[in-house]
PDB file of N, CA and C in Angstrom:
ATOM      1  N   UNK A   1     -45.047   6.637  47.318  1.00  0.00           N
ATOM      2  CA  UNK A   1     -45.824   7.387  46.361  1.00  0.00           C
ATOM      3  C   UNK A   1     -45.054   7.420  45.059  1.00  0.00           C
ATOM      4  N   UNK A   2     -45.763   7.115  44.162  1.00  0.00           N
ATOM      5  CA  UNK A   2     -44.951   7.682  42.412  1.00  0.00           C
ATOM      6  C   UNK A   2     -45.556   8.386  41.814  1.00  0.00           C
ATOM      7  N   UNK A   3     -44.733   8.939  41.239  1.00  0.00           N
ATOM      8  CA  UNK A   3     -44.663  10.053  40.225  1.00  0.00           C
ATOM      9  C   UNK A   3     -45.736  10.199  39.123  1.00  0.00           C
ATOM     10  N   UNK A   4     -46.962  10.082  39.077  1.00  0.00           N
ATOM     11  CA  UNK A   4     -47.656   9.942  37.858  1.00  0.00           C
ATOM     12  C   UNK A   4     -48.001  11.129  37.211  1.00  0.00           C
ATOM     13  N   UNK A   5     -47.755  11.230  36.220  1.00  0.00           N
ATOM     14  CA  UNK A   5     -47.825  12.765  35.866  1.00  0.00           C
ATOM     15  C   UNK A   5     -49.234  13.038  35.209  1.00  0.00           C
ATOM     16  N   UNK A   6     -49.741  11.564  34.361  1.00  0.00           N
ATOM     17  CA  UNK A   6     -50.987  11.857  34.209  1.00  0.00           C
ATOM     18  C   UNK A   6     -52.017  10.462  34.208  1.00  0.00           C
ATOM     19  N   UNK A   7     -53.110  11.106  34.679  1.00  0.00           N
ATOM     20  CA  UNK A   7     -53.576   9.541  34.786  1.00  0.00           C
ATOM     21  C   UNK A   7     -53.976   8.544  33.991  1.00  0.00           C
ATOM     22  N   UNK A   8     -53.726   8.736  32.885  1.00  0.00           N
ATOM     23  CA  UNK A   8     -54.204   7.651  31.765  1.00  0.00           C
ATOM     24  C   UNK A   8     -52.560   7.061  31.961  1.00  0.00           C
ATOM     25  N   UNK A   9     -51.499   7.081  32.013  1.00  0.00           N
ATOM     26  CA  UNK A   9     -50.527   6.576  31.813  1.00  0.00           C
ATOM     27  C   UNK A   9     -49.247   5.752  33.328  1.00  0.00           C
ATOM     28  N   UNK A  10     -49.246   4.786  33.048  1.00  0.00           N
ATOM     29  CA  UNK A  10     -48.416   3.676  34.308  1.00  0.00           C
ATOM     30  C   UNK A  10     -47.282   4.372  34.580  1.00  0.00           C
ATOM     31  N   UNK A  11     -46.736   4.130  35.829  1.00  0.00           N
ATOM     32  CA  UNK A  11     -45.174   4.567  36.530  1.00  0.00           C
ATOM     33  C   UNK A  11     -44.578   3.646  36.227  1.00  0.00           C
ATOM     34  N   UNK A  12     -43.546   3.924  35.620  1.00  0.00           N
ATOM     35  CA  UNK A  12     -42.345   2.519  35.321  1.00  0.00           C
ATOM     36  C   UNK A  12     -41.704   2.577  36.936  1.00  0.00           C
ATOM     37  N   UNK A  13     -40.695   1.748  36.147  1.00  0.00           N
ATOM     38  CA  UNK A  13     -39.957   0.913  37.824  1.00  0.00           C
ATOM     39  C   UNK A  13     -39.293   2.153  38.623  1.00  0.00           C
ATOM     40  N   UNK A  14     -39.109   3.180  38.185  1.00  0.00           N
ATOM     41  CA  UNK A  14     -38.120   4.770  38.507  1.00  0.00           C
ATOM     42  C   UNK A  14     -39.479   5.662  39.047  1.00  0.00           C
ATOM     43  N   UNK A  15     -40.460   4.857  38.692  1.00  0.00           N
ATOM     44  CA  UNK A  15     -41.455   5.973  39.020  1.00  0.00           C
ATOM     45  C   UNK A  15     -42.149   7.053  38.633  1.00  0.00           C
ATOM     46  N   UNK A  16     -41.421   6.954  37.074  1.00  0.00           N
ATOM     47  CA  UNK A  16     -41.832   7.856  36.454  1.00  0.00           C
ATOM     48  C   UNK A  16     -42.475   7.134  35.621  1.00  0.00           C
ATOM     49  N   UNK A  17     -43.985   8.414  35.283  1.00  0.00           N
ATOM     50  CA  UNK A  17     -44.837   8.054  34.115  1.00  0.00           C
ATOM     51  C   UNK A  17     -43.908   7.521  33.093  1.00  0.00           C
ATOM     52  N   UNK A  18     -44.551   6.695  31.991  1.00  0.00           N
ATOM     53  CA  UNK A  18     -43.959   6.150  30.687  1.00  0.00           C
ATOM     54  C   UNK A  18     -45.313   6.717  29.674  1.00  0.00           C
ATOM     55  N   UNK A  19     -45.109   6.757  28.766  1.00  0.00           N
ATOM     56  CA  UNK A  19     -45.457   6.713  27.622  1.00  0.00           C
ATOM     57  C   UNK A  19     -45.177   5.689  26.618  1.00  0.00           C
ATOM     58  N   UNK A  20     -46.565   4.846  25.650  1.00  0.00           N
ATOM     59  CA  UNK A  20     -45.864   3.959  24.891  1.00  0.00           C
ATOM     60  C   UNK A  20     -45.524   4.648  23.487  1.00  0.00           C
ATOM     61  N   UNK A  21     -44.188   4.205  22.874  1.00  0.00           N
ATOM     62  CA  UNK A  21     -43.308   4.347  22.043  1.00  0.00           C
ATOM     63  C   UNK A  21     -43.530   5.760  21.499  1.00  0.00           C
ATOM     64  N   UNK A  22     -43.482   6.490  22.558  1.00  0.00           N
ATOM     65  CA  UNK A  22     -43.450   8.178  21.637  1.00  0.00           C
ATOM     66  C   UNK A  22     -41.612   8.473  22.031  1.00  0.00           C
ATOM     67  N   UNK A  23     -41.114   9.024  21.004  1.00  0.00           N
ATOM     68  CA  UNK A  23     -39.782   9.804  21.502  1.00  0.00           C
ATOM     69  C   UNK A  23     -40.059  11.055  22.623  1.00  0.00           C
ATOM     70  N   UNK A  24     -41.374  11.806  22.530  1.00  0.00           N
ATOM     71  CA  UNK A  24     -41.135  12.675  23.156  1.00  0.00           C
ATOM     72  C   UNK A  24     -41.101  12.406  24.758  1.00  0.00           C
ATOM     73  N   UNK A  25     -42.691  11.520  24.740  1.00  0.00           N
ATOM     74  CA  UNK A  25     -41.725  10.762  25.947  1.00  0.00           C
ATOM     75  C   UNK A  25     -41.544  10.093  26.607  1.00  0.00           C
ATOM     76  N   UNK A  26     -40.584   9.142  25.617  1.00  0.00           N
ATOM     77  CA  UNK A  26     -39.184   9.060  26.280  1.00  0.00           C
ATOM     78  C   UNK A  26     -38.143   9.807  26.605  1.00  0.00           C
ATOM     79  N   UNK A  27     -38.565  11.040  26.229  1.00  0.00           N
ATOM     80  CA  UNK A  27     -37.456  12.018  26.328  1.00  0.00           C
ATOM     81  C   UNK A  27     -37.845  13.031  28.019  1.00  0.00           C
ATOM     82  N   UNK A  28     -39.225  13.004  28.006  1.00  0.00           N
ATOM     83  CA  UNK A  28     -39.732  13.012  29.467  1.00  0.00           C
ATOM     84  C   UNK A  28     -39.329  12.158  30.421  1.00  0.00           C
ATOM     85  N   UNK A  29     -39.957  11.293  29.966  1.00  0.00           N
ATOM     86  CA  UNK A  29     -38.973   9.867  31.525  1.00  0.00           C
ATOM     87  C   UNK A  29     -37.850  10.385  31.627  1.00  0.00           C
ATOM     88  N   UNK A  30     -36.725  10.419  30.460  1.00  0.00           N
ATOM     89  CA  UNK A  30     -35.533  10.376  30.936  1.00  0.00           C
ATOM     90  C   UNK A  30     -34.911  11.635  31.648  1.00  0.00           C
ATOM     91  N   UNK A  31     -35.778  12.632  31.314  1.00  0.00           N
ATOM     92  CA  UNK A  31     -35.871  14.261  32.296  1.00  0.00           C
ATOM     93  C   UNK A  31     -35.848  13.909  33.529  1.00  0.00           C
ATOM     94  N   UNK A  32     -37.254  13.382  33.727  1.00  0.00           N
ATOM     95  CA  UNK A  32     -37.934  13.254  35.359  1.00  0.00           C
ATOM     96  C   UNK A  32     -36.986  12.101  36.193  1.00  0.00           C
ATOM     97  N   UNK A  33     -36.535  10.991  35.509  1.00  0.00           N
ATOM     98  CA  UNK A  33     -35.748  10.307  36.348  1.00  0.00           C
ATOM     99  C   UNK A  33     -34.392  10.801  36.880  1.00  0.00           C
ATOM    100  N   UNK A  34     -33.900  12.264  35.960  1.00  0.00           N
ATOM    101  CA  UNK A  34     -32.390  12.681  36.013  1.00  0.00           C
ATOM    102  C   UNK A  34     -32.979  13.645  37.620  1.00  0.00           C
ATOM    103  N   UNK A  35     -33.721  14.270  37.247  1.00  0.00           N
ATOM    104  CA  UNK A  35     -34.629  15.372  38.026  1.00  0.00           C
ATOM    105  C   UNK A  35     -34.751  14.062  39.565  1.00  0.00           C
ATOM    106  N   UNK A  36     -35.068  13.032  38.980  1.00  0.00           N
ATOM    107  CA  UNK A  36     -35.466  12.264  40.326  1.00  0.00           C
ATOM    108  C   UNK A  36     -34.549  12.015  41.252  1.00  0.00           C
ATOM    109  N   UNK A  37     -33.584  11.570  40.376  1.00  0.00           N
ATOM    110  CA  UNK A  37     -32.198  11.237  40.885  1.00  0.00           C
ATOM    111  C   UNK A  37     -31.274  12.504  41.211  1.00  0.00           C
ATOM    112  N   UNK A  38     -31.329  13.371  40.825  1.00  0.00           N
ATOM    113  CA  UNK A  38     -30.658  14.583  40.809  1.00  0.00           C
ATOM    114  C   UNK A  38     -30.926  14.918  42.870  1.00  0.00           C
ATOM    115  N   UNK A  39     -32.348  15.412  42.760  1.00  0.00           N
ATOM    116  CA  UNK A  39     -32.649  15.736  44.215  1.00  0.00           C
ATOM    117  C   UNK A  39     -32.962  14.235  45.089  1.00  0.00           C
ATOM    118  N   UNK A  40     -32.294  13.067  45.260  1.00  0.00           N
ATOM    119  CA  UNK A  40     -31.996  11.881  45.366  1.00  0.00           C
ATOM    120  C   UNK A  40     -33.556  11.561  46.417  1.00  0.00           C
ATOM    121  N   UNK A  41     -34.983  11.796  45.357  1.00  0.00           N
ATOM    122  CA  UNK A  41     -36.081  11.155  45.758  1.00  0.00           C
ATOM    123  C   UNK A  41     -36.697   9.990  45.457  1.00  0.00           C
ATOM    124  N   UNK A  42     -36.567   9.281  45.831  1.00  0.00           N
ATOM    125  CA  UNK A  42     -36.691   8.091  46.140  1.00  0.00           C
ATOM    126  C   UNK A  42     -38.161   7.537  45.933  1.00  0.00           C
ATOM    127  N   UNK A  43     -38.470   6.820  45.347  1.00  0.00           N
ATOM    128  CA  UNK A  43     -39.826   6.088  44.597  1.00  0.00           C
ATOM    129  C   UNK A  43     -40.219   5.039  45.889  1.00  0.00           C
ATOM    130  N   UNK A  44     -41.807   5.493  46.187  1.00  0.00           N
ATOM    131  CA  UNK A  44     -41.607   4.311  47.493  1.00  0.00           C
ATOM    132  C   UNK A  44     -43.195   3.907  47.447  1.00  0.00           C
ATOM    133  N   UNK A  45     -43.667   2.943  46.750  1.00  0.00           N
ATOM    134  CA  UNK A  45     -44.633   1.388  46.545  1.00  0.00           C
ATOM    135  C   UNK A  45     -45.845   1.593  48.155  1.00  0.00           C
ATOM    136  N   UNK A  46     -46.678   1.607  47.668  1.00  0.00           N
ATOM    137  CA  UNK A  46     -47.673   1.886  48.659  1.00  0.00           C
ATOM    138  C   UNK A  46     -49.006   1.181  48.367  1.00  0.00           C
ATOM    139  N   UNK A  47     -49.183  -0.484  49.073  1.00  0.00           N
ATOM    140  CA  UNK A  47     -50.125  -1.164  49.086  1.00  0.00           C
ATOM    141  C   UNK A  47     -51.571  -0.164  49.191  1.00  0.00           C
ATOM    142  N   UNK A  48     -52.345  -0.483  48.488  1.00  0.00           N
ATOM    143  CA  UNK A  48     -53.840  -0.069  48.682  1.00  0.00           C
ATOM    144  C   UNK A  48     -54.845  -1.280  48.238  1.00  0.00           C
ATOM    145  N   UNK A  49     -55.787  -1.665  48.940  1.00  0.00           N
ATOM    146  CA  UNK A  49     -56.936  -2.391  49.362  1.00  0.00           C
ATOM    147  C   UNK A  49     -58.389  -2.161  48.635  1.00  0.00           C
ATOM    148  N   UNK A  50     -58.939  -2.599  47.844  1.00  0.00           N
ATOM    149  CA  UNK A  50     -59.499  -2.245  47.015  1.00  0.00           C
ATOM    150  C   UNK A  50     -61.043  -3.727  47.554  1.00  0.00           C
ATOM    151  N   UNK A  51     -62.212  -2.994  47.876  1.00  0.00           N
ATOM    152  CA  UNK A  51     -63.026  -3.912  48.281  1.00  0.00           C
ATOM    153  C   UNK A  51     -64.515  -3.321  47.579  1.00  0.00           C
ATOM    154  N   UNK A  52     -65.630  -3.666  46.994  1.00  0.00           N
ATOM    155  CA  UNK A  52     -66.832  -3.207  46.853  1.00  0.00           C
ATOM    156  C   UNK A  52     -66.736  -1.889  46.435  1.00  0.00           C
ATOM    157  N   UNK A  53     -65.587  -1.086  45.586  1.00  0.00           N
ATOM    158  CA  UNK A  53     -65.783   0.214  44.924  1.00  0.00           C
ATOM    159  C   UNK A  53     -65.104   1.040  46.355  1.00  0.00           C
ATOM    160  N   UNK A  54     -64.535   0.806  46.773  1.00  0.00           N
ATOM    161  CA  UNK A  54     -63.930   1.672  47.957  1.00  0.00           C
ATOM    162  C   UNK A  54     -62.413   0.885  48.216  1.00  0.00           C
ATOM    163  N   UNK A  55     -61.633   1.761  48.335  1.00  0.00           N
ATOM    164  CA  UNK A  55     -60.073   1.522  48.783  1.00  0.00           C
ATOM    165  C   UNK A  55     -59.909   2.108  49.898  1.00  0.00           C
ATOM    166  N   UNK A  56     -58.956   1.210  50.310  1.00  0.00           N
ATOM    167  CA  UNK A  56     -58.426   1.319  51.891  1.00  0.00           C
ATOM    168  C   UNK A  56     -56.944   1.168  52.039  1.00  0.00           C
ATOM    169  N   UNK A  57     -56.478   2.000  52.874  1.00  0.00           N
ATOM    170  CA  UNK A  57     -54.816   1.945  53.205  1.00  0.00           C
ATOM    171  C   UNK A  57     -54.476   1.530  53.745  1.00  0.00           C
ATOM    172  N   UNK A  58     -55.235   0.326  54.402  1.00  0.00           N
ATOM    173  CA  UNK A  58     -54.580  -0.732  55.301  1.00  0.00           C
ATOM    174  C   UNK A  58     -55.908  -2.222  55.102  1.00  0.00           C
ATOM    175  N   UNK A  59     -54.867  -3.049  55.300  1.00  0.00           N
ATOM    176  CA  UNK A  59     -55.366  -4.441  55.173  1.00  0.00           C
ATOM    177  C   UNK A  59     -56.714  -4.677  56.450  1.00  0.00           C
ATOM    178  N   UNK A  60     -56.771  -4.068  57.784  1.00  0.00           N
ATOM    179  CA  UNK A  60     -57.920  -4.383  58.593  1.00  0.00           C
ATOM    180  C   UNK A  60     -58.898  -3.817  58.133  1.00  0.00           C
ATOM    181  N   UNK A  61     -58.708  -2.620  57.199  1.00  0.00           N
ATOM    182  CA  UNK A  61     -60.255  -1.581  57.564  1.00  0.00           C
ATOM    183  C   UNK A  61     -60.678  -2.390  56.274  1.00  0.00           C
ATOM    184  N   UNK A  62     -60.108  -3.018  55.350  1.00  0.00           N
ATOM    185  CA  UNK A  62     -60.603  -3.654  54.290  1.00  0.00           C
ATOM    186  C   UNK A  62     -61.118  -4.464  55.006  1.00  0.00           C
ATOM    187  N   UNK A  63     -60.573  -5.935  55.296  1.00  0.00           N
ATOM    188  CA  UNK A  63     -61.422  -6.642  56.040  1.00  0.00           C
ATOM    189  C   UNK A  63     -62.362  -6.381  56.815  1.00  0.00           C
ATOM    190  N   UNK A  64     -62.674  -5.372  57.647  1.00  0.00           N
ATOM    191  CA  UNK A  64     -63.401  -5.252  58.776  1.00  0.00           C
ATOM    192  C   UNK A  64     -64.735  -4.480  57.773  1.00  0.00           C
ATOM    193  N   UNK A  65     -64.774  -3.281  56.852  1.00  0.00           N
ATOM    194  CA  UNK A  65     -65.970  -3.699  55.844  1.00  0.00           C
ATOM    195  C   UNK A  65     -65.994  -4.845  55.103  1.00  0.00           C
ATOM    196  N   UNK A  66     -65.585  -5.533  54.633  1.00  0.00           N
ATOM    197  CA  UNK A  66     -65.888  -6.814  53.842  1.00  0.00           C
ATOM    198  C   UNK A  66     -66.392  -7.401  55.058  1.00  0.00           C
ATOM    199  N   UNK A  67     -66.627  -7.509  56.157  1.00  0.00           N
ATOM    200  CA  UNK A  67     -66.787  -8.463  57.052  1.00  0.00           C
ATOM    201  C   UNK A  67     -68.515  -7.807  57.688  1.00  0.00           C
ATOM    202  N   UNK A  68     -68.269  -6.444  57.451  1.00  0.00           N
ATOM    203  CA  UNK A  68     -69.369  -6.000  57.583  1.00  0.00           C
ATOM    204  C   UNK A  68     -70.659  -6.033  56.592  1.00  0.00           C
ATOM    205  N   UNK A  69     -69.958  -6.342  55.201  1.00  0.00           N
ATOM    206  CA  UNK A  69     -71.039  -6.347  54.510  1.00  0.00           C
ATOM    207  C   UNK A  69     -71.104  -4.835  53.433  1.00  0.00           C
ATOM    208  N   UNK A  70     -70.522  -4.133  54.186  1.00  0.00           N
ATOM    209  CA  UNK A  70     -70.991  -2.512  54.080  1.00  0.00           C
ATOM    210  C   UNK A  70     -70.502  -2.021  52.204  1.00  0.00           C
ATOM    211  N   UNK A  71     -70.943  -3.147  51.589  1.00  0.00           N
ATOM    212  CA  UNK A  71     -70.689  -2.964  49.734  1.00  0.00           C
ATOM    213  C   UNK A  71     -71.646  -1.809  49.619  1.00  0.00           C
ATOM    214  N   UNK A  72     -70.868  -0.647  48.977  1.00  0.00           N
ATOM    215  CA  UNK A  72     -71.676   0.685  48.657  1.00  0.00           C
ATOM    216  C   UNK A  72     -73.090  -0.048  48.026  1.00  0.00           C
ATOM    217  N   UNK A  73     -74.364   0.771  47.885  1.00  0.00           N
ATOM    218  CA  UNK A  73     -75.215   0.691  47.531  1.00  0.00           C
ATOM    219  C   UNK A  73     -75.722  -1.419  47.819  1.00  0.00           C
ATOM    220  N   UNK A  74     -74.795  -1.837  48.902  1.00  0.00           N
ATOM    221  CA  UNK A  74     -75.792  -2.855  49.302  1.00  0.00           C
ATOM    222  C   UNK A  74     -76.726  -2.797  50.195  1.00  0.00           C
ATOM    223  N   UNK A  75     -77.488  -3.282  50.416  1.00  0.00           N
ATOM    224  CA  UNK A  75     -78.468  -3.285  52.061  1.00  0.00           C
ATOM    225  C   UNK A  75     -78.303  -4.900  52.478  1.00  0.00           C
ATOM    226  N   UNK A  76     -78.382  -4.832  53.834  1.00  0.00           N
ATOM    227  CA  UNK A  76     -78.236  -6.054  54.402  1.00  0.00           C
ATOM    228  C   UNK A  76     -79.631  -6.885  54.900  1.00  0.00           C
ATOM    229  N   UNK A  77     -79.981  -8.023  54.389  1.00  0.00           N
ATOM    230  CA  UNK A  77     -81.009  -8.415  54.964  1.00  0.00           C
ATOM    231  C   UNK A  77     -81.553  -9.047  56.031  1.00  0.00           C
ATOM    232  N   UNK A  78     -82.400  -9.151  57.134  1.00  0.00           N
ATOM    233  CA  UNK A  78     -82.234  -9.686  58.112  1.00  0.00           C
ATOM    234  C   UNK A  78     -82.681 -11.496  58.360  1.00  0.00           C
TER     235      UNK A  78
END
């Protein structure tokens, strides 16, 4: 999971939100990463599956709707 503090803005490599070229913050990142590192929590990358407007936390249940067909607002024809 990372750190996003808000959602318009990306987690750099530490995990912490960035901001582009404001001092203030940069002066945030460099808080939250001391803060990160301080209580030694650890930034940890979490694949998600993204199929027909729906995400999934694992690679089968993606496949297994894509395989079904089951695209929100599709119907299947016979």
């Amino acid at each position: 999971m990372s750190h996003s503090y808000d959602a318009d803005i990306a987690p750099d490599s530490a995990g912490c939100s960035r901001r582009p070229a404001s001092p203030e913050g940069a002066a945030r990142s460099q808080i939250l990463r001391a803060e990160l590192d301080r209580y030694a929590i650890a930034t940890v990358s979490e694949s998600l599956y993204e199929w027909g407007g729906s995400r999934y936390g694992n690679a089968p249940d993606a496949i297994a709707a894509a395989k079904r067909g089951s695209k929100p607002g599709r119907t299947k024809h016979r």
